[in-house]
N, C-alpha and C. Protein backbone atom coordinates (compact mmCIF):
# COMPACT_ATOMS: atom_id res chain seq x y z
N UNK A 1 -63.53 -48.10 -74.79
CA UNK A 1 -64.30 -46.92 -74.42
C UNK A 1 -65.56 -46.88 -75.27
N UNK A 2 -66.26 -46.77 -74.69
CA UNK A 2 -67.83 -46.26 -75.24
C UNK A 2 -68.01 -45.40 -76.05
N UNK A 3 -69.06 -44.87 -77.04
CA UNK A 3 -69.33 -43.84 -77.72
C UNK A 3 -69.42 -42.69 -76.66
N UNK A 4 -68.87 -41.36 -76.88
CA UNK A 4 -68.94 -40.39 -76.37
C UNK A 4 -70.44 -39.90 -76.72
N UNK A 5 -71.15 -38.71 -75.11
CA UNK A 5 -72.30 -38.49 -75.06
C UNK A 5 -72.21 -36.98 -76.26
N UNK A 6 -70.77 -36.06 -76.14
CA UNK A 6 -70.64 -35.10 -77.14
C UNK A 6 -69.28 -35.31 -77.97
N UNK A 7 -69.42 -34.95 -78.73
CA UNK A 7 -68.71 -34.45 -79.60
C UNK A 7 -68.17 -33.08 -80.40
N UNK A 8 -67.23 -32.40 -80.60
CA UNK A 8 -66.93 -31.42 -81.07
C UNK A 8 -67.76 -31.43 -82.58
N UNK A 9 -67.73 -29.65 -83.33
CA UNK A 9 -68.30 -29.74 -84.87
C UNK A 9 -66.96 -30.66 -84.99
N UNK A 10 -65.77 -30.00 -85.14
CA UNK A 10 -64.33 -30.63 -85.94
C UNK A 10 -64.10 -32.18 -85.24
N UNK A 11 -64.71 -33.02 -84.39
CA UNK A 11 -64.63 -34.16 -84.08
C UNK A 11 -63.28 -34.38 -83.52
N UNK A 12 -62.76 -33.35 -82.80
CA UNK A 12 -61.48 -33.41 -82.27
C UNK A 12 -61.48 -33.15 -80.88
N UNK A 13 -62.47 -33.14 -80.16
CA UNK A 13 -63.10 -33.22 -78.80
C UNK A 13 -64.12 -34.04 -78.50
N UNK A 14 -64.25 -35.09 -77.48
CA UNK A 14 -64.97 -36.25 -76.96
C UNK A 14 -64.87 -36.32 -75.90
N UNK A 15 -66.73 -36.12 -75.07
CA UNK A 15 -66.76 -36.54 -73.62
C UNK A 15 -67.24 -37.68 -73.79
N UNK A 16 -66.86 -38.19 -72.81
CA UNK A 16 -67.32 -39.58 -71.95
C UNK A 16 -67.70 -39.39 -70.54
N UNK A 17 -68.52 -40.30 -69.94
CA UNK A 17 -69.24 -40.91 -68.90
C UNK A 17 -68.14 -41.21 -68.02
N UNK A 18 -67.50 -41.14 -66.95
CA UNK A 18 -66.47 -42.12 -66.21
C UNK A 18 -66.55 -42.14 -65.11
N UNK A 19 -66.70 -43.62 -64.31
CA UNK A 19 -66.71 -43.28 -63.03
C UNK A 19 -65.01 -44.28 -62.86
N UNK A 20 -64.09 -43.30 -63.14
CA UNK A 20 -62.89 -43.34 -62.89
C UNK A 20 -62.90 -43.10 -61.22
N UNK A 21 -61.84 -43.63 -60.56
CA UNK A 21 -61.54 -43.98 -58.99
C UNK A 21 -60.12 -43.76 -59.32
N UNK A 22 -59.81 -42.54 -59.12
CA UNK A 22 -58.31 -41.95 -58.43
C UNK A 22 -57.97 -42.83 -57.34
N UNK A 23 -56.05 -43.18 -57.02
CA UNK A 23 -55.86 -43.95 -56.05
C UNK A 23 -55.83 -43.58 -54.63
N UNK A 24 -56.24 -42.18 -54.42
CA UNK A 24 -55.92 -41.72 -53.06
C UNK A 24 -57.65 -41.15 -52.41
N UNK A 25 -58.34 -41.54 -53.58
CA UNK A 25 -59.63 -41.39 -53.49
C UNK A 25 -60.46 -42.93 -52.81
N UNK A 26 -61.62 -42.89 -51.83
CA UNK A 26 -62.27 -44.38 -51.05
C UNK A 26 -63.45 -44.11 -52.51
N UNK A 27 -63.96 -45.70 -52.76
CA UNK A 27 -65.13 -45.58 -53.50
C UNK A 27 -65.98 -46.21 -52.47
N UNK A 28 -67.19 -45.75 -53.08
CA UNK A 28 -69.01 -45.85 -52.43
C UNK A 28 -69.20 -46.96 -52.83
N UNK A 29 -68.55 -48.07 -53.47
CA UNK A 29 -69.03 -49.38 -54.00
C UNK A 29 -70.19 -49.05 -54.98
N UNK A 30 -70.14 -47.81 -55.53
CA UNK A 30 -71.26 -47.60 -56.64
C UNK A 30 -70.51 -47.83 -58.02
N UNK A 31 -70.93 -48.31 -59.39
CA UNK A 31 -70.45 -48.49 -60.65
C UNK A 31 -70.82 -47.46 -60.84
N UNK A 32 -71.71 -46.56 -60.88
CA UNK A 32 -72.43 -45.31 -61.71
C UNK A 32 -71.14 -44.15 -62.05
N UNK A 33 -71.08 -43.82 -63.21
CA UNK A 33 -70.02 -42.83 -63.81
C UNK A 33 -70.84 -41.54 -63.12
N UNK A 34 -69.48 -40.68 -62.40
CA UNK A 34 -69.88 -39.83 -61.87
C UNK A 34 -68.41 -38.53 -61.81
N UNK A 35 -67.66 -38.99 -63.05
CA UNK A 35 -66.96 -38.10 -63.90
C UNK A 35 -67.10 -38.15 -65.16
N UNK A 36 -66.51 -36.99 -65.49
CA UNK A 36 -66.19 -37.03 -67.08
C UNK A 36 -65.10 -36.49 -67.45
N UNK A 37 -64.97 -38.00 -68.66
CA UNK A 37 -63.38 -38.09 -69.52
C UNK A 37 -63.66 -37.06 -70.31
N UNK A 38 -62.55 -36.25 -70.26
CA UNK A 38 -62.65 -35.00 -71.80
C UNK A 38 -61.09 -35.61 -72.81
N UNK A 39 -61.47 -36.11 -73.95
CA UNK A 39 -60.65 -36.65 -75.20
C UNK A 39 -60.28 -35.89 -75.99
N UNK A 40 -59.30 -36.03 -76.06
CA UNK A 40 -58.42 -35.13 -77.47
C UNK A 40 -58.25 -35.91 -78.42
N UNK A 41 -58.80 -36.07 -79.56
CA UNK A 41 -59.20 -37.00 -80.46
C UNK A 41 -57.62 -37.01 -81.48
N UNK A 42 -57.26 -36.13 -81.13
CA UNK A 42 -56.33 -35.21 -82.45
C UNK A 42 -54.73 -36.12 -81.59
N UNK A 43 -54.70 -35.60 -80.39
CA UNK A 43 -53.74 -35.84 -79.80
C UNK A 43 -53.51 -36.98 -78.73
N UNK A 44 -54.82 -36.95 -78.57
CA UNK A 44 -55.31 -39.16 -78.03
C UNK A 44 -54.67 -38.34 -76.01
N UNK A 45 -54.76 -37.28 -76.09
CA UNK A 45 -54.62 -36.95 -74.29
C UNK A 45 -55.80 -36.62 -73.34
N UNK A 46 -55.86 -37.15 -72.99
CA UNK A 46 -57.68 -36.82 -71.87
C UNK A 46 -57.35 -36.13 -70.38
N UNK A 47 -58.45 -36.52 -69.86
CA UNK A 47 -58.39 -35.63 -68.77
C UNK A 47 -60.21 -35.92 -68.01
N UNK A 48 -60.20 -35.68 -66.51
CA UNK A 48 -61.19 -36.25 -66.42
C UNK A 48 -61.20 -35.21 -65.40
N UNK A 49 -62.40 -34.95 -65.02
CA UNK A 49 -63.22 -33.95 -64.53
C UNK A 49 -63.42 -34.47 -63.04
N UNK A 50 -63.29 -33.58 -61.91
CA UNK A 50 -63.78 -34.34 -60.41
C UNK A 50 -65.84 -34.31 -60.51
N UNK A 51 -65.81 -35.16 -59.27
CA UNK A 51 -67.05 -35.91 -59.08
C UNK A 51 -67.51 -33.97 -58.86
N UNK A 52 -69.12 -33.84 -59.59
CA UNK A 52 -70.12 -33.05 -59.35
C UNK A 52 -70.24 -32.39 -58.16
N UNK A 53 -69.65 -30.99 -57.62
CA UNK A 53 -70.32 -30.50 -56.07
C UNK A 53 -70.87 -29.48 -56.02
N UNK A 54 -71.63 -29.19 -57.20
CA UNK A 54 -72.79 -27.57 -57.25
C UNK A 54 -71.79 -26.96 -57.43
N UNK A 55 -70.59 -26.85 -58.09
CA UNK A 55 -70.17 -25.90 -58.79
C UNK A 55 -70.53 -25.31 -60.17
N UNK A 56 -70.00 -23.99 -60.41
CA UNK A 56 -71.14 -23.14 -61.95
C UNK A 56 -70.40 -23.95 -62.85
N UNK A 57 -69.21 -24.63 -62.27
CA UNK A 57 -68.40 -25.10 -63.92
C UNK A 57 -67.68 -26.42 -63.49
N UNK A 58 -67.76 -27.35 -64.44
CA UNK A 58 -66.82 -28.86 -64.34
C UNK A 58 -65.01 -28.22 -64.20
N UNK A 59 -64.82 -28.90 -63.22
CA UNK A 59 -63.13 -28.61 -62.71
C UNK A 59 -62.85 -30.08 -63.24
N UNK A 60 -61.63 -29.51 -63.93
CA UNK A 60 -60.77 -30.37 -64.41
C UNK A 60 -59.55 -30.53 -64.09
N UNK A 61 -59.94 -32.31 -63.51
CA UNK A 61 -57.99 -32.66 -63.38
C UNK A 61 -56.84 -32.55 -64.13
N UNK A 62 -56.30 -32.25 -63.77
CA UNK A 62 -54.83 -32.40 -64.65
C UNK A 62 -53.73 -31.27 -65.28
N UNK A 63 -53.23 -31.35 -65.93
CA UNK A 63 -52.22 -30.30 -66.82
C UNK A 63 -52.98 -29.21 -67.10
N UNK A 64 -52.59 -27.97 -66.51
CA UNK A 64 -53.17 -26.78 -66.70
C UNK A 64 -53.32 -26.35 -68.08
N UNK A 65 -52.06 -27.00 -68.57
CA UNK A 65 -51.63 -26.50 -69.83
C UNK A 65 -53.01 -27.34 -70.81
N UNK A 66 -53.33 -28.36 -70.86
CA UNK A 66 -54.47 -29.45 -71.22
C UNK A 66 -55.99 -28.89 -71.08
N UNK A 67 -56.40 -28.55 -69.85
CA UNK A 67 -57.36 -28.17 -69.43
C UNK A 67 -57.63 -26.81 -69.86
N UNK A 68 -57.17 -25.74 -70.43
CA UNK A 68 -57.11 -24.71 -70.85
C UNK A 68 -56.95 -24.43 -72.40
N UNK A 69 -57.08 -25.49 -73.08
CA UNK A 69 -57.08 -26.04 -74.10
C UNK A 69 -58.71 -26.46 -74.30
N UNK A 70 -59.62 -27.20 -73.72
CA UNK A 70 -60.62 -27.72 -73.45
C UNK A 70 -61.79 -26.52 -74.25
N UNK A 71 -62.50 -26.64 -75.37
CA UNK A 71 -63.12 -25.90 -75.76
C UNK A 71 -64.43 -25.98 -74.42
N UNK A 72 -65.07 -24.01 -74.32
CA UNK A 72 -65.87 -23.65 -73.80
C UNK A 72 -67.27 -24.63 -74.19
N UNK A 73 -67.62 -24.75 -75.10
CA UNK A 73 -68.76 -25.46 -75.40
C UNK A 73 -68.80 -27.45 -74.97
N UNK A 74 -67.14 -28.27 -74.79
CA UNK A 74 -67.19 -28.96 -73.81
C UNK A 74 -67.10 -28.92 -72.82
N UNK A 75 -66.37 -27.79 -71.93
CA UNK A 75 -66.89 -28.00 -70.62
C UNK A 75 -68.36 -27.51 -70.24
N UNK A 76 -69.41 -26.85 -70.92
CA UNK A 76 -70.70 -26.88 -70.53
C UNK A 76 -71.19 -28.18 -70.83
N UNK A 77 -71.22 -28.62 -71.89
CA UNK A 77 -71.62 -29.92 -71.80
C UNK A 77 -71.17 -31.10 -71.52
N UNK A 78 -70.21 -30.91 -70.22
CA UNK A 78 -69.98 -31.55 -69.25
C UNK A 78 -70.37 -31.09 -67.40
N UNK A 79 -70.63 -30.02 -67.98
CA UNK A 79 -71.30 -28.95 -66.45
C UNK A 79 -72.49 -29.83 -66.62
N UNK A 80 -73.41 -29.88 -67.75
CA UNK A 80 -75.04 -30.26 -67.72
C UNK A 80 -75.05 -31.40 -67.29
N UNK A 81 -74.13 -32.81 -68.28
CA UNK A 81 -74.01 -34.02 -68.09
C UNK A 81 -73.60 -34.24 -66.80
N UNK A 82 -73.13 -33.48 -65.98
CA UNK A 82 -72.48 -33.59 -64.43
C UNK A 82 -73.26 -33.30 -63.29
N UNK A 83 -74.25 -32.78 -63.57
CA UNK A 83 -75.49 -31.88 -63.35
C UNK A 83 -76.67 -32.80 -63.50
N UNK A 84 -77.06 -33.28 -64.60
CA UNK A 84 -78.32 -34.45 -64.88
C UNK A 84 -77.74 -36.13 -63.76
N UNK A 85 -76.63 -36.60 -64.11
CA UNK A 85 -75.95 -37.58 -62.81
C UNK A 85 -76.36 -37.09 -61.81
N UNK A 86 -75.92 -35.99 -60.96
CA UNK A 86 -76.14 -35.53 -59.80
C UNK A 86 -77.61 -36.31 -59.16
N UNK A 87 -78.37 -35.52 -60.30
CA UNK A 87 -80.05 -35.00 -59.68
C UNK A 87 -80.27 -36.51 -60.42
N UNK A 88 -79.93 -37.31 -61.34
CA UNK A 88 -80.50 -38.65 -60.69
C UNK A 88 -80.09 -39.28 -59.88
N UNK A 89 -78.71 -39.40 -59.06
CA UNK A 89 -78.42 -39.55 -58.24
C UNK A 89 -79.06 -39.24 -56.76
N UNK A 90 -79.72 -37.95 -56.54
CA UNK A 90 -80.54 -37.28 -56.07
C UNK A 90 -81.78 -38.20 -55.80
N UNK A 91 -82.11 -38.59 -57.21
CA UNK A 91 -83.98 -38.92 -57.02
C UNK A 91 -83.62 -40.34 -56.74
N UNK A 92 -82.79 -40.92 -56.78
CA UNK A 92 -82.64 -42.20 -56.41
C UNK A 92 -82.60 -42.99 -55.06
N UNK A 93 -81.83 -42.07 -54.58
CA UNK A 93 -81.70 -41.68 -52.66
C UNK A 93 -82.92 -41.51 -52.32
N UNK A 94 -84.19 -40.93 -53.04
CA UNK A 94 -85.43 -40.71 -52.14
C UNK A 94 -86.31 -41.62 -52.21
């Protein structure tokens, strides 16, 4: 795994870039990361965010119990990082 784009102050939260492919999900034949891994540094359990659809907030896969755990200040800075993909994704298409 790559260096994460954030990090927690206490270094016990780490996003990553992922263009993870669920098995019941078709891919676009694109490499471009167009989720994001959220890391539990402390407890080594992640969780990865669905692909970007103009929602106000990154939805996260997985264990409710996990995802609710997820400090407020990483999931915005995974809303933005999900958000900046998008719209280059966007300018790329034109």
């Amino acid at each position: 795994m790559s260096n994460p784009f954030w990090l927690s102050e206490d270094e016990n939260w780490a996003l990553f870039e992922s263009g993870l492919v669920l098995k019941d999900e078709s891919t676009s034949g694109e490499d471009d990361a167009d989720r994001i891994l959220c890391l539990n540094r402390e407890s080594g359990v992640s969780v990865v965010s669905a692909p970007w659809n103009d929602e106000d907030e990154v939805i996260w896969l997985g264990s409710s119990e996990f995802t609710t755990a997820i400090p407020g200040e990483a999931a915005e800075e995974a809303a933005k990082r999900l958000r900046a993909i998008a719209a280059d994704a966007e300018e790329d298409q034109d």
